[in-house]
PDB file of N, CA and C in Angstrom:
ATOM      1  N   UNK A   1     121.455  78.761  86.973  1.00  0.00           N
ATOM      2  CA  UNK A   1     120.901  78.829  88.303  1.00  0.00           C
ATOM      3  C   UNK A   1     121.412  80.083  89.002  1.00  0.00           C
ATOM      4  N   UNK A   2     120.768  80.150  90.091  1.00  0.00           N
ATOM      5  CA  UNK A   2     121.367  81.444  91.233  1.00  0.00           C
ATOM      6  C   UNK A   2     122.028  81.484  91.952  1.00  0.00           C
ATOM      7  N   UNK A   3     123.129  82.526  92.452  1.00  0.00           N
ATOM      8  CA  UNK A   3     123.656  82.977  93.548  1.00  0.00           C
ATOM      9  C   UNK A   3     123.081  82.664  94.660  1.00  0.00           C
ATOM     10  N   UNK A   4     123.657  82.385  96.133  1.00  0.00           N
ATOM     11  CA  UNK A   4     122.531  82.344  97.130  1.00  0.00           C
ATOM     12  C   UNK A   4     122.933  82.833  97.966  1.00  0.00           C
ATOM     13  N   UNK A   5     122.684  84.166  98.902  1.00  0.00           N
ATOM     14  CA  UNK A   5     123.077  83.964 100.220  1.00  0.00           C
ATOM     15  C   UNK A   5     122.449  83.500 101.377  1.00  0.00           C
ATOM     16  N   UNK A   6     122.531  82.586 101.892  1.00  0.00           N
ATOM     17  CA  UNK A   6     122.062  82.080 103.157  1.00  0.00           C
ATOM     18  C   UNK A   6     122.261  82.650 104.376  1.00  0.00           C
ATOM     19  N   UNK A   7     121.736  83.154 105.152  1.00  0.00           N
ATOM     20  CA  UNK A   7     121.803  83.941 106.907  1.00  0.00           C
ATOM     21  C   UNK A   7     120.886  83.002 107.529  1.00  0.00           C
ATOM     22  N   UNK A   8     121.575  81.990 108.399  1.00  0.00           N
ATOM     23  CA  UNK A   8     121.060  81.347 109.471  1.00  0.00           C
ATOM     24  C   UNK A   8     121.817  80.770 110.874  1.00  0.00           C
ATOM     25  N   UNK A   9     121.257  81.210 112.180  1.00  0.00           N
ATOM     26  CA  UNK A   9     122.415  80.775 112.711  1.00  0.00           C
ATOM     27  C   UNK A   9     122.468  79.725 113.295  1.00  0.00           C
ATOM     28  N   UNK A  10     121.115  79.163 112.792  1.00  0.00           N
ATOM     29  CA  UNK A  10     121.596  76.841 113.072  1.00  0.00           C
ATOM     30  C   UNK A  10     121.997  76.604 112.468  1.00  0.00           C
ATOM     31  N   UNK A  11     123.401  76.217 112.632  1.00  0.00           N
ATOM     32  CA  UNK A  11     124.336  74.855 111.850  1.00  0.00           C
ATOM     33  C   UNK A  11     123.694  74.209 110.994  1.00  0.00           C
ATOM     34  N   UNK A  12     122.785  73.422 112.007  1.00  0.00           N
ATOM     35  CA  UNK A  12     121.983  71.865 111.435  1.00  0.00           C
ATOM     36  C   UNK A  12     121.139  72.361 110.221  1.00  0.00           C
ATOM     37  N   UNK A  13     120.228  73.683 110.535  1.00  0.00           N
ATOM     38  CA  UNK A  13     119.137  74.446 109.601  1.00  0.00           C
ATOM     39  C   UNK A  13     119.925  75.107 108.232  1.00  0.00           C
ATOM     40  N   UNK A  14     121.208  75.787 108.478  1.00  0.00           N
ATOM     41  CA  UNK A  14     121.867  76.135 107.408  1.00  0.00           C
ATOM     42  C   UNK A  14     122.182  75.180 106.288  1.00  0.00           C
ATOM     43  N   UNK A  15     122.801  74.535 106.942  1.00  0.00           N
ATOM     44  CA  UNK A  15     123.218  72.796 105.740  1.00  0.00           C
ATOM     45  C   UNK A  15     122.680  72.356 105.677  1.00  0.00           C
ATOM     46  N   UNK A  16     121.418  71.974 106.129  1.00  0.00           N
ATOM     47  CA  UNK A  16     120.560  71.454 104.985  1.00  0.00           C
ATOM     48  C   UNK A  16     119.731  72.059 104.618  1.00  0.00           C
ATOM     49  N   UNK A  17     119.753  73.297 104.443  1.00  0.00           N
ATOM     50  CA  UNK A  17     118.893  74.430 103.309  1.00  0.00           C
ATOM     51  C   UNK A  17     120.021  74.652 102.282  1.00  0.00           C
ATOM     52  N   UNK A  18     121.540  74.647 102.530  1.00  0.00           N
ATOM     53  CA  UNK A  18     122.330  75.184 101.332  1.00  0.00           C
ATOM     54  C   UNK A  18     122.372  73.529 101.052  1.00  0.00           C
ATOM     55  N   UNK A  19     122.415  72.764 100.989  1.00  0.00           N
ATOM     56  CA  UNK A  19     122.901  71.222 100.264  1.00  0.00           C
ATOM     57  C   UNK A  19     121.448  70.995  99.551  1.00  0.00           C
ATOM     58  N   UNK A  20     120.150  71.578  99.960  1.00  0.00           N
ATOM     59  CA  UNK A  20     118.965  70.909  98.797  1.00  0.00           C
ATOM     60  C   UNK A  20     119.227  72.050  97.781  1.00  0.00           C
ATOM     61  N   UNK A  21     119.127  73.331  98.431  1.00  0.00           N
ATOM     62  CA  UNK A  21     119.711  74.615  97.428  1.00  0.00           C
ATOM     63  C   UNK A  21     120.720  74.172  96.103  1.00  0.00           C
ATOM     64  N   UNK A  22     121.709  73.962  96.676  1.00  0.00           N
ATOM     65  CA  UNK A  22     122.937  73.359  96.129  1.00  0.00           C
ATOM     66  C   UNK A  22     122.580  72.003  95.240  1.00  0.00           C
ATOM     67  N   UNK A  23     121.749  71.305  95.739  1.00  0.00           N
ATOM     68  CA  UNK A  23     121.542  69.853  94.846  1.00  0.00           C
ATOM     69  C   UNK A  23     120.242  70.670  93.982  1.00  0.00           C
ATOM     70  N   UNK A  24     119.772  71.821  93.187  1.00  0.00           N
ATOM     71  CA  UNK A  24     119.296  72.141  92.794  1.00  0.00           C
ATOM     72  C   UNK A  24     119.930  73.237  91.576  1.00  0.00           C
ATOM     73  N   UNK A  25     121.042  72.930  91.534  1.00  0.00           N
ATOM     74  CA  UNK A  25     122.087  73.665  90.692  1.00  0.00           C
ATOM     75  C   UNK A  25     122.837  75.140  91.060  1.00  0.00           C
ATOM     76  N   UNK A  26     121.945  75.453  92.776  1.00  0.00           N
ATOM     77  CA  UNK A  26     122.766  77.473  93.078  1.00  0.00           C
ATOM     78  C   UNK A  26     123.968  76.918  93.600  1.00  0.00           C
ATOM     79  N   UNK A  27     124.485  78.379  93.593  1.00  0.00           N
ATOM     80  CA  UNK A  27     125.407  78.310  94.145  1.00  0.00           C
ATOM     81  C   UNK A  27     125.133  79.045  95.298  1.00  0.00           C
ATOM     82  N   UNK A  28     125.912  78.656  96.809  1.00  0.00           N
ATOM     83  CA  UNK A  28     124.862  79.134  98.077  1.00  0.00           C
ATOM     84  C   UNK A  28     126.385  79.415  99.037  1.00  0.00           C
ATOM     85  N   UNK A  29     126.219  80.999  99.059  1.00  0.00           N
ATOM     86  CA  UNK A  29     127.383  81.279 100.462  1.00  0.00           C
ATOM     87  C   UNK A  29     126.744  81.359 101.592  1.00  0.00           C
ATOM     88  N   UNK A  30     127.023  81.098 102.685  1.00  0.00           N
ATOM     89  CA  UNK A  30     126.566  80.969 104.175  1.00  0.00           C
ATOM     90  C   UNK A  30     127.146  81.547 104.976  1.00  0.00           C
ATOM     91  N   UNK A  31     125.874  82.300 105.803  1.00  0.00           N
ATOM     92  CA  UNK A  31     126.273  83.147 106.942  1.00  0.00           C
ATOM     93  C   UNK A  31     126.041  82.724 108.263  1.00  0.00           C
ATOM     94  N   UNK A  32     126.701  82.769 108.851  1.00  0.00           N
ATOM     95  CA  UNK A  32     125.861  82.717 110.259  1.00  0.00           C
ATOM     96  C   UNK A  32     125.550  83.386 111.489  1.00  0.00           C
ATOM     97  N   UNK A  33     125.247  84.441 110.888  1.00  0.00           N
ATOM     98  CA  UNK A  33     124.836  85.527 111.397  1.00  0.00           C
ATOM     99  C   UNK A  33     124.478  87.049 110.616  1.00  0.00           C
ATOM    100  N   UNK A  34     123.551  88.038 110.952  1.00  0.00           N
ATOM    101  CA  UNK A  34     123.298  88.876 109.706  1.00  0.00           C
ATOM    102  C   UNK A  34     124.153  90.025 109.586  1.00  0.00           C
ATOM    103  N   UNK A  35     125.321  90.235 110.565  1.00  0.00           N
ATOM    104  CA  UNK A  35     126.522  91.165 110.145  1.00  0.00           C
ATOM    105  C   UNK A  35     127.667  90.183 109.294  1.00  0.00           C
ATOM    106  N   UNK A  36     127.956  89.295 109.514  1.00  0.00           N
ATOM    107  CA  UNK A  36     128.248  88.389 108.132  1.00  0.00           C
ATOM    108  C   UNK A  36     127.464  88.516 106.807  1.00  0.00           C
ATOM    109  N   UNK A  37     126.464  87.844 107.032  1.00  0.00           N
ATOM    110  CA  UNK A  37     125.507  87.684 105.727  1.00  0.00           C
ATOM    111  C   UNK A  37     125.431  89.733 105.213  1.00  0.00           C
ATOM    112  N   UNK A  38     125.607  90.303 105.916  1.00  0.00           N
ATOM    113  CA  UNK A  38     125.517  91.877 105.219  1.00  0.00           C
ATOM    114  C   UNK A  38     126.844  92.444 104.944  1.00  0.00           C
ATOM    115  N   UNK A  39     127.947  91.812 105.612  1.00  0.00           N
ATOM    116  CA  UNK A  39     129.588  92.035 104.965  1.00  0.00           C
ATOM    117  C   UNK A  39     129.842  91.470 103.606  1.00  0.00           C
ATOM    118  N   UNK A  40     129.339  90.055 103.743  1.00  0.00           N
ATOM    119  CA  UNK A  40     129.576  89.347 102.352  1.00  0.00           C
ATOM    120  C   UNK A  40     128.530  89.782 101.227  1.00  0.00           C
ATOM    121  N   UNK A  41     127.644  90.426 101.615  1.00  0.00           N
ATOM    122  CA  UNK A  41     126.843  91.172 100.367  1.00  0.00           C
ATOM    123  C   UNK A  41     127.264  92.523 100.108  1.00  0.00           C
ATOM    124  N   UNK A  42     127.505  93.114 100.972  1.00  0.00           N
ATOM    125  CA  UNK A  42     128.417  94.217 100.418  1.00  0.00           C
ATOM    126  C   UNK A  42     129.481  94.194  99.363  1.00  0.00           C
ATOM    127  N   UNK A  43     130.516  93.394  99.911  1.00  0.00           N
ATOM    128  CA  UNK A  43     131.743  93.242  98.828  1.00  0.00           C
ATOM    129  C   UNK A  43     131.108  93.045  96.808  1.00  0.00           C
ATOM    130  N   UNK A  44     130.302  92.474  96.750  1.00  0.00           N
ATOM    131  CA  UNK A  44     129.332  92.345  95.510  1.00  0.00           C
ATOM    132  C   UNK A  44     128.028  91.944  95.584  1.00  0.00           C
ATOM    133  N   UNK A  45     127.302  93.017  95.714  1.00  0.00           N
ATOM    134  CA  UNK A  45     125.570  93.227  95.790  1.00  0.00           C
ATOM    135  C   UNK A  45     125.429  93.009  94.285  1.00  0.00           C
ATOM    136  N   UNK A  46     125.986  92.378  93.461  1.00  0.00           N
ATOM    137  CA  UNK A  46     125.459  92.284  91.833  1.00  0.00           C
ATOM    138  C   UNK A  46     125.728  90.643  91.763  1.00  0.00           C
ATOM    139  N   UNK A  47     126.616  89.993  92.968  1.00  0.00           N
ATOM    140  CA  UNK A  47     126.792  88.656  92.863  1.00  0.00           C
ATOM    141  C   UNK A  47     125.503  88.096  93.134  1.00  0.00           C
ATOM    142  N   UNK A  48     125.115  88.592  94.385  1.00  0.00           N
ATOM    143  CA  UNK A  48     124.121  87.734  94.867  1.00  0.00           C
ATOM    144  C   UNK A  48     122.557  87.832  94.522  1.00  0.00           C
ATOM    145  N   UNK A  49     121.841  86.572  93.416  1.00  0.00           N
ATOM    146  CA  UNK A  49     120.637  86.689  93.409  1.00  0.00           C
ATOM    147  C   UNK A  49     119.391  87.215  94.331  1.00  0.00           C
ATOM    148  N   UNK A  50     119.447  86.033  95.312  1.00  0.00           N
ATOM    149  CA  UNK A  50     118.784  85.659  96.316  1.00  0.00           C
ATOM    150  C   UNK A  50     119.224  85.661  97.615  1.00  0.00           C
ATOM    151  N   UNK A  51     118.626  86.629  98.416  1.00  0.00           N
ATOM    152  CA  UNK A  51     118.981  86.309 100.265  1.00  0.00           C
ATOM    153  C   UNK A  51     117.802  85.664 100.849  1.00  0.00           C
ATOM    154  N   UNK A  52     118.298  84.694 101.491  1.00  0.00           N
ATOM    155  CA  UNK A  52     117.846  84.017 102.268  1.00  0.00           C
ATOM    156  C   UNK A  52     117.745  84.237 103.939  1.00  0.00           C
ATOM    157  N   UNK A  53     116.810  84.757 104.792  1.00  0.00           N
ATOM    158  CA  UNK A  53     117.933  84.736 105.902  1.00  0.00           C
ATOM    159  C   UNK A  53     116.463  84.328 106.961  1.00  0.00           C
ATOM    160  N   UNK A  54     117.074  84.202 107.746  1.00  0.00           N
ATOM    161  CA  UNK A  54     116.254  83.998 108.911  1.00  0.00           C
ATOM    162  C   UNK A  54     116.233  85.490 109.884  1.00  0.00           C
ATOM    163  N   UNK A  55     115.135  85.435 110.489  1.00  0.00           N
ATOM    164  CA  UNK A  55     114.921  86.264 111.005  1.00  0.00           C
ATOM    165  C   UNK A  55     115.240  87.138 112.476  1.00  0.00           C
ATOM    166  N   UNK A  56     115.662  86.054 113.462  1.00  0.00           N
ATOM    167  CA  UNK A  56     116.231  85.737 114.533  1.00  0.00           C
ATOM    168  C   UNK A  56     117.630  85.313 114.631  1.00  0.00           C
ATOM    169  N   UNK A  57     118.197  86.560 114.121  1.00  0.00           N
ATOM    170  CA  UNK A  57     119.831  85.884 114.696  1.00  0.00           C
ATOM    171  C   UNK A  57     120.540  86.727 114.990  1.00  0.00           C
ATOM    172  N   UNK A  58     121.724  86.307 115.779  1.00  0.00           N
ATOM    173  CA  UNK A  58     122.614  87.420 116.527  1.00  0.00           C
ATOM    174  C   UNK A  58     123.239  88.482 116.287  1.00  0.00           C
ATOM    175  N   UNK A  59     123.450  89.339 115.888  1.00  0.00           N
ATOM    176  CA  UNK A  59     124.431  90.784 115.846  1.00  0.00           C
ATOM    177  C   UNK A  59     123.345  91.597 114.947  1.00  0.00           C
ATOM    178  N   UNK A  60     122.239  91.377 113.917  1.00  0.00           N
ATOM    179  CA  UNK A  60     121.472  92.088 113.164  1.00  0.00           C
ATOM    180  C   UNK A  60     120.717  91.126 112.493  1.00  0.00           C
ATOM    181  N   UNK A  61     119.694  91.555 113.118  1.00  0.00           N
ATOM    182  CA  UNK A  61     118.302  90.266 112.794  1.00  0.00           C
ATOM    183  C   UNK A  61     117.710  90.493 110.828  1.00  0.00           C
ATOM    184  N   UNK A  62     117.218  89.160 110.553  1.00  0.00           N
ATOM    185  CA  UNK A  62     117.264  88.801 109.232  1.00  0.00           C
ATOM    186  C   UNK A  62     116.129  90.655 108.535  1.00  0.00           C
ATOM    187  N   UNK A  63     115.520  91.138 109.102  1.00  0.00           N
ATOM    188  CA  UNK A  63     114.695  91.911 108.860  1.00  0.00           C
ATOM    189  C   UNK A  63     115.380  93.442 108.663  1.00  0.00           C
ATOM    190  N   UNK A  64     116.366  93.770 109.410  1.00  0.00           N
ATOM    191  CA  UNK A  64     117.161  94.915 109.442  1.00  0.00           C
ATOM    192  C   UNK A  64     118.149  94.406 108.083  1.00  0.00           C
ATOM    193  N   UNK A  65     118.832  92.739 107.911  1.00  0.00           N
ATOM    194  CA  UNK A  65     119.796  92.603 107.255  1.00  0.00           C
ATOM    195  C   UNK A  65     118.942  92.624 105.312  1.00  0.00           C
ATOM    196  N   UNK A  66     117.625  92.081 105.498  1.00  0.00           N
ATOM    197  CA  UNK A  66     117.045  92.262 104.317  1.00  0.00           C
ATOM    198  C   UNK A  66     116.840  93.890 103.686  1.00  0.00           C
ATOM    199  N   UNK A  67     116.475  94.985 105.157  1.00  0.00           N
ATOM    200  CA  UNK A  67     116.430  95.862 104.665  1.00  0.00           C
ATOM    201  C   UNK A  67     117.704  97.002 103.842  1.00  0.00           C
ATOM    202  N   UNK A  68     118.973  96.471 104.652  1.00  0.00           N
ATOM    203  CA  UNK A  68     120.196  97.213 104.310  1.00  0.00           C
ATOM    204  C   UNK A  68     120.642  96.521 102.893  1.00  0.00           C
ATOM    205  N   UNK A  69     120.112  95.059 102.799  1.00  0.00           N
ATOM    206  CA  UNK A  69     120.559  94.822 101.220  1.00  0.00           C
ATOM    207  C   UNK A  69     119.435  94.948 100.097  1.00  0.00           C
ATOM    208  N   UNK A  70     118.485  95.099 100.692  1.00  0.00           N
ATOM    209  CA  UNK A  70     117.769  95.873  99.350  1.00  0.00           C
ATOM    210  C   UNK A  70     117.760  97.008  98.859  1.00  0.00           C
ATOM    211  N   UNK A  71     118.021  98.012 100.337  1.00  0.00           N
ATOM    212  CA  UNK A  71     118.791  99.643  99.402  1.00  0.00           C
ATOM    213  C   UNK A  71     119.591  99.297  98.713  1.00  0.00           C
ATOM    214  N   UNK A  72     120.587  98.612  99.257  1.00  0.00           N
ATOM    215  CA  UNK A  72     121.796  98.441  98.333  1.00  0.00           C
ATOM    216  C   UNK A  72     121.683  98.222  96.976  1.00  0.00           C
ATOM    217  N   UNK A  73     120.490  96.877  96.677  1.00  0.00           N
ATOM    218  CA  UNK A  73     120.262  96.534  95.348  1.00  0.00           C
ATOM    219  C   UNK A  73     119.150  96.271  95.181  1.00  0.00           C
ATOM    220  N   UNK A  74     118.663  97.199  94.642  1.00  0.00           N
ATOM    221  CA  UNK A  74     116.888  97.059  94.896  1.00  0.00           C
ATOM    222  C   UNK A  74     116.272  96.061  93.795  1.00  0.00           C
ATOM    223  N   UNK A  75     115.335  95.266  94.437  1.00  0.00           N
ATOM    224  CA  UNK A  75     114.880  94.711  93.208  1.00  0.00           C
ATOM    225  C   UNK A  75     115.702  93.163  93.792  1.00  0.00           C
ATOM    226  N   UNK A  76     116.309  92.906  94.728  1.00  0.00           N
ATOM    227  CA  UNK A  76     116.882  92.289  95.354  1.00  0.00           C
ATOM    228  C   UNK A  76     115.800  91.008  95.605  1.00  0.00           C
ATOM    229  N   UNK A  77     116.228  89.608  95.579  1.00  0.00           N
ATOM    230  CA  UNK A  77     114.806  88.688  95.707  1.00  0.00           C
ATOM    231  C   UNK A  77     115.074  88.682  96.792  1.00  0.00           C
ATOM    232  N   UNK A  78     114.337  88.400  97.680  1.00  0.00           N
ATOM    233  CA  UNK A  78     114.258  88.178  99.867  1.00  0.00           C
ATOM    234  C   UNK A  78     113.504  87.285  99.806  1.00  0.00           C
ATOM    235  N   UNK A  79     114.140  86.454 100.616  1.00  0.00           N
ATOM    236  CA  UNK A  79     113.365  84.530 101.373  1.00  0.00           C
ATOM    237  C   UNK A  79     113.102  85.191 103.109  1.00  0.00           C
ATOM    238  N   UNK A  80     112.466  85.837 103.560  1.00  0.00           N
ATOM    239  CA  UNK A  80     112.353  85.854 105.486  1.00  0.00           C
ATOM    240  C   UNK A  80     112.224  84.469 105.665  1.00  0.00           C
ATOM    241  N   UNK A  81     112.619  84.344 106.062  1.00  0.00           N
ATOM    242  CA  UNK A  81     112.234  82.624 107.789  1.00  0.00           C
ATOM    243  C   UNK A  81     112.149  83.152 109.214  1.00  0.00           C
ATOM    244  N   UNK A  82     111.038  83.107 109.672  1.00  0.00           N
ATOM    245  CA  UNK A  82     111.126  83.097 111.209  1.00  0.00           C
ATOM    246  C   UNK A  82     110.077  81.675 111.585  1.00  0.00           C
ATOM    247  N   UNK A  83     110.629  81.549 113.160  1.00  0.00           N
ATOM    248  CA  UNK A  83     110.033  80.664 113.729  1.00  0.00           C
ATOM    249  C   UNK A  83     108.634  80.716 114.127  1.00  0.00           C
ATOM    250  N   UNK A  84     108.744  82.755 114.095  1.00  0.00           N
ATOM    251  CA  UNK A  84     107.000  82.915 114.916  1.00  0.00           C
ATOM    252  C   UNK A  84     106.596  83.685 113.441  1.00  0.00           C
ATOM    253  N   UNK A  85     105.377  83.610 113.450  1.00  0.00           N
ATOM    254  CA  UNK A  85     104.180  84.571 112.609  1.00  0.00           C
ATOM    255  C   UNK A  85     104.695  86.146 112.753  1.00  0.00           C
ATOM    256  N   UNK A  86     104.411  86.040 113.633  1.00  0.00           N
ATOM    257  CA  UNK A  86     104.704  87.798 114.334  1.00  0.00           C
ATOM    258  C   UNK A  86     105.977  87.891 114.075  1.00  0.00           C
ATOM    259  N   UNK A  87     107.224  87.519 113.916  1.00  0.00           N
ATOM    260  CA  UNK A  87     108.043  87.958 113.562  1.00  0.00           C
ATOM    261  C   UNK A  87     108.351  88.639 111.997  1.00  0.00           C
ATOM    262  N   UNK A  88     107.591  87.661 110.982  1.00  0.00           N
ATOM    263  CA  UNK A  88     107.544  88.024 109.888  1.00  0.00           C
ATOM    264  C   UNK A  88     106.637  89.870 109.544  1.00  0.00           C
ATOM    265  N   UNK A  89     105.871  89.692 110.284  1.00  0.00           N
ATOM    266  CA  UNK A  89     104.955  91.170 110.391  1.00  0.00           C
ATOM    267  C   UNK A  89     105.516  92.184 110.735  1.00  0.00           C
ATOM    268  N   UNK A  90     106.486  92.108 111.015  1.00  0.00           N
ATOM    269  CA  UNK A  90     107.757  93.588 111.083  1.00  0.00           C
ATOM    270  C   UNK A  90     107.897  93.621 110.596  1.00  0.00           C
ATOM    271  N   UNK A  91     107.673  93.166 109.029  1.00  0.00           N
ATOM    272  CA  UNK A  91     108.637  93.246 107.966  1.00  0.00           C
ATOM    273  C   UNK A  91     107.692  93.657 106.634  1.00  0.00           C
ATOM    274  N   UNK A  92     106.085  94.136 106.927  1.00  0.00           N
ATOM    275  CA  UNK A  92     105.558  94.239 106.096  1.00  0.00           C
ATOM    276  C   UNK A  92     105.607  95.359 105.044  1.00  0.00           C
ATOM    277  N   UNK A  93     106.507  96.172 105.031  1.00  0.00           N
ATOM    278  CA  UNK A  93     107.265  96.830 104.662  1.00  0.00           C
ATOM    279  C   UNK A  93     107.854  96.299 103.137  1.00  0.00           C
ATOM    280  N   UNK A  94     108.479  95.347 103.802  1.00  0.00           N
ATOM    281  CA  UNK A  94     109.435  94.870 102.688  1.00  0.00           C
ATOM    282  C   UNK A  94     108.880  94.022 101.475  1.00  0.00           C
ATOM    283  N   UNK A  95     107.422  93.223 102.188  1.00  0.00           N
ATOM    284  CA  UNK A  95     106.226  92.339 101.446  1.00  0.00           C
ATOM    285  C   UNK A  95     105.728  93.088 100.231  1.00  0.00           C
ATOM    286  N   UNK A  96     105.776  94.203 100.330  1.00  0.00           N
ATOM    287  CA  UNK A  96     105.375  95.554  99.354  1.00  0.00           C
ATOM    288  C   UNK A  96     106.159  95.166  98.243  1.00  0.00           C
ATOM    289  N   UNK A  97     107.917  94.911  98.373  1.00  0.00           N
ATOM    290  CA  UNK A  97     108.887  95.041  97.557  1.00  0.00           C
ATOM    291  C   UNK A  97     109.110  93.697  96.745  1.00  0.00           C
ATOM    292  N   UNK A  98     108.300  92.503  97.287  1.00  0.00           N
ATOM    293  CA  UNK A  98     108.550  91.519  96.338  1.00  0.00           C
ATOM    294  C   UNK A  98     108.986  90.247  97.387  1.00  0.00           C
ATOM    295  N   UNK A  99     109.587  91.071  98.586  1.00  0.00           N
ATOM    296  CA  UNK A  99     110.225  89.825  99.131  1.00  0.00           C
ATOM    297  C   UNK A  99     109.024  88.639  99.888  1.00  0.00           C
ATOM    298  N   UNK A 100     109.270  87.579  99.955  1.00  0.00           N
ATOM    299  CA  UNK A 100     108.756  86.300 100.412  1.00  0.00           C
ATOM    300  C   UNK A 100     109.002  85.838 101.509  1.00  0.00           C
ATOM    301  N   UNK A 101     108.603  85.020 102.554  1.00  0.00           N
ATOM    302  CA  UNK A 101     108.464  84.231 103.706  1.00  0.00           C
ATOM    303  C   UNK A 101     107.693  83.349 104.003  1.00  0.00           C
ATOM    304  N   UNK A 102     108.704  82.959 105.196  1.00  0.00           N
ATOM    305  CA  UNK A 102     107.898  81.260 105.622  1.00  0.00           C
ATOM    306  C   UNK A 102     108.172  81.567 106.905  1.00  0.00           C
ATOM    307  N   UNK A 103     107.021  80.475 107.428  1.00  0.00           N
ATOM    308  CA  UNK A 103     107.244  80.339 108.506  1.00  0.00           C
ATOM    309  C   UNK A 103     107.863  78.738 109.184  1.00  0.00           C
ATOM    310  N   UNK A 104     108.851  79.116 110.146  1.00  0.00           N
ATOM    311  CA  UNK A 104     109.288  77.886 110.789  1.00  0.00           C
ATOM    312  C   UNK A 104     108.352  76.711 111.415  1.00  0.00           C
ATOM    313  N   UNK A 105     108.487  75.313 111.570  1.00  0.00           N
ATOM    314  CA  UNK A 105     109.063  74.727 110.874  1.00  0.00           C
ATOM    315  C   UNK A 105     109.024  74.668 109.547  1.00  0.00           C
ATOM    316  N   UNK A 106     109.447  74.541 108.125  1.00  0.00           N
ATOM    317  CA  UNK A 106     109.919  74.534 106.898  1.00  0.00           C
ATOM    318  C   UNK A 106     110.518  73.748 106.120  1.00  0.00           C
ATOM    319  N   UNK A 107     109.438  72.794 105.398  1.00  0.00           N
ATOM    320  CA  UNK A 107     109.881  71.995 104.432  1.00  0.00           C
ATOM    321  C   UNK A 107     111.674  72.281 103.924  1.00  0.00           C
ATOM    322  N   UNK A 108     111.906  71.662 103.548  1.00  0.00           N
ATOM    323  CA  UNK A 108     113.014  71.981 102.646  1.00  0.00           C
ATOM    324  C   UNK A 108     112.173  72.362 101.284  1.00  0.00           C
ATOM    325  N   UNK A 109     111.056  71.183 100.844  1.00  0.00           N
ATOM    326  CA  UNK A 109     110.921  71.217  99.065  1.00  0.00           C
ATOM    327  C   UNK A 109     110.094  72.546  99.177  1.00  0.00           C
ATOM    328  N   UNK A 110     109.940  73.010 100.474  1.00  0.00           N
ATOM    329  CA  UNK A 110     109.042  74.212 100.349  1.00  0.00           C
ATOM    330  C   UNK A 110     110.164  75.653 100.241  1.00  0.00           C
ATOM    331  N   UNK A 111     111.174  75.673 100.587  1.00  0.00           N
ATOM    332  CA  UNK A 111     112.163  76.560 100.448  1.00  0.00           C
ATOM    333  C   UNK A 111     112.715  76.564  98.932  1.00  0.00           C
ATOM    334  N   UNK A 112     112.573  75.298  98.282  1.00  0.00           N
ATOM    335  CA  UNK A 112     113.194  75.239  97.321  1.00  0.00           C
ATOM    336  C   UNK A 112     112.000  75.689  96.089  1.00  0.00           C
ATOM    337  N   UNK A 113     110.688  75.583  96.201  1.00  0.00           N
ATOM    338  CA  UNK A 113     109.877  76.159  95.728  1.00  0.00           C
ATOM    339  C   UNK A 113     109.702  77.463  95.737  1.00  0.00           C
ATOM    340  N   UNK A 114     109.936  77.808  97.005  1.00  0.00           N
ATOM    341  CA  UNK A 114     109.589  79.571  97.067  1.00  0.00           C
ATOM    342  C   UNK A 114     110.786  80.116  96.291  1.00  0.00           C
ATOM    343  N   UNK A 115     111.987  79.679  96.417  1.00  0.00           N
ATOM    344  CA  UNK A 115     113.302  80.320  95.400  1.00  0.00           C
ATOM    345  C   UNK A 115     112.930  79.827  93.997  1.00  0.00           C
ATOM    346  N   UNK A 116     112.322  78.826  93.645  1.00  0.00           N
ATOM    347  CA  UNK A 116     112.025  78.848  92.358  1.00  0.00           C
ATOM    348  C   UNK A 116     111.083  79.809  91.844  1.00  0.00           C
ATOM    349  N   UNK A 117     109.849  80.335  92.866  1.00  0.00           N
ATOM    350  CA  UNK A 117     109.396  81.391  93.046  1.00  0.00           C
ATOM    351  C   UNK A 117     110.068  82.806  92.046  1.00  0.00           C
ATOM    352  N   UNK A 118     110.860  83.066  93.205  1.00  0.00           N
ATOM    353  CA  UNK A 118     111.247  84.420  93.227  1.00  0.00           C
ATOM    354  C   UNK A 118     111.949  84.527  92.038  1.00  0.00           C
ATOM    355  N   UNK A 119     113.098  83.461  91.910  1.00  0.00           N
ATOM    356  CA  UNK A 119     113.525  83.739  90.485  1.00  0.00           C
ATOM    357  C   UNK A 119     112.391  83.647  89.382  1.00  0.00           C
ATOM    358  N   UNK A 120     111.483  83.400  89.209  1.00  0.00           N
ATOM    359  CA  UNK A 120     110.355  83.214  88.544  1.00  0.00           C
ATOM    360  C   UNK A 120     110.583  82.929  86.935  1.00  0.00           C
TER     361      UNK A 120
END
């Protein structure tokens, strides 16, 4: 199974996206916030499969934090989550590169599909 990093900054929304993640065999570090979630990918951009992040969160939104870790490691799988439509459309950029999104609200079995996705 995969590495995971998770960037979300609901509590409630984080744990239970890393515990179905997790009851699915990854292994899932959690951020909560995207200057976290982009510190802890730095230290090893070869650890982490999959970023996960949401799009809306405090110190560097999921869209700036997807873009600084895919220079890093290109070829990088990307999960976006935002709450609005339009948020995801800033990011069409990155749609080019492979990465994936949803929009909020969000199944769980639907998160866990789209990462089965990406790892393909």
């Amino acid at each position: 199974m995969a590495s995971i990093l998770l960037a979300e900054d609901d509590v409630a929304e984080r744990g239970l996206m890393a515990r179905a993640l997790a009851s699915d065999g990854h292994t899932v570090a959690e951020a909560e916030n995207g200057m976290i979630a982009l510190q802890r990918f730095m230290t090893d951009p070869a650890a982490v499969a999959v970023l996960i992040t949401d799009v809306d969160m405090p110190e560097l939104d999921g869209i700036e934090l997807a873009r600084r870790a895919m220079a890093a490691k290109p070829g990088l799988k990307v999960l976006l989550i935002s709450g609005f439509a339009g948020g995801i459309d800033r990011a069409a950029d990155l749609t080019a590169k492979g990465m994936r999104s949803l929009v909020k609200p969000v199944a769980l079995e639907k998160v866990r599909a789209e990462v089965r996705a990406l790892l393909g």
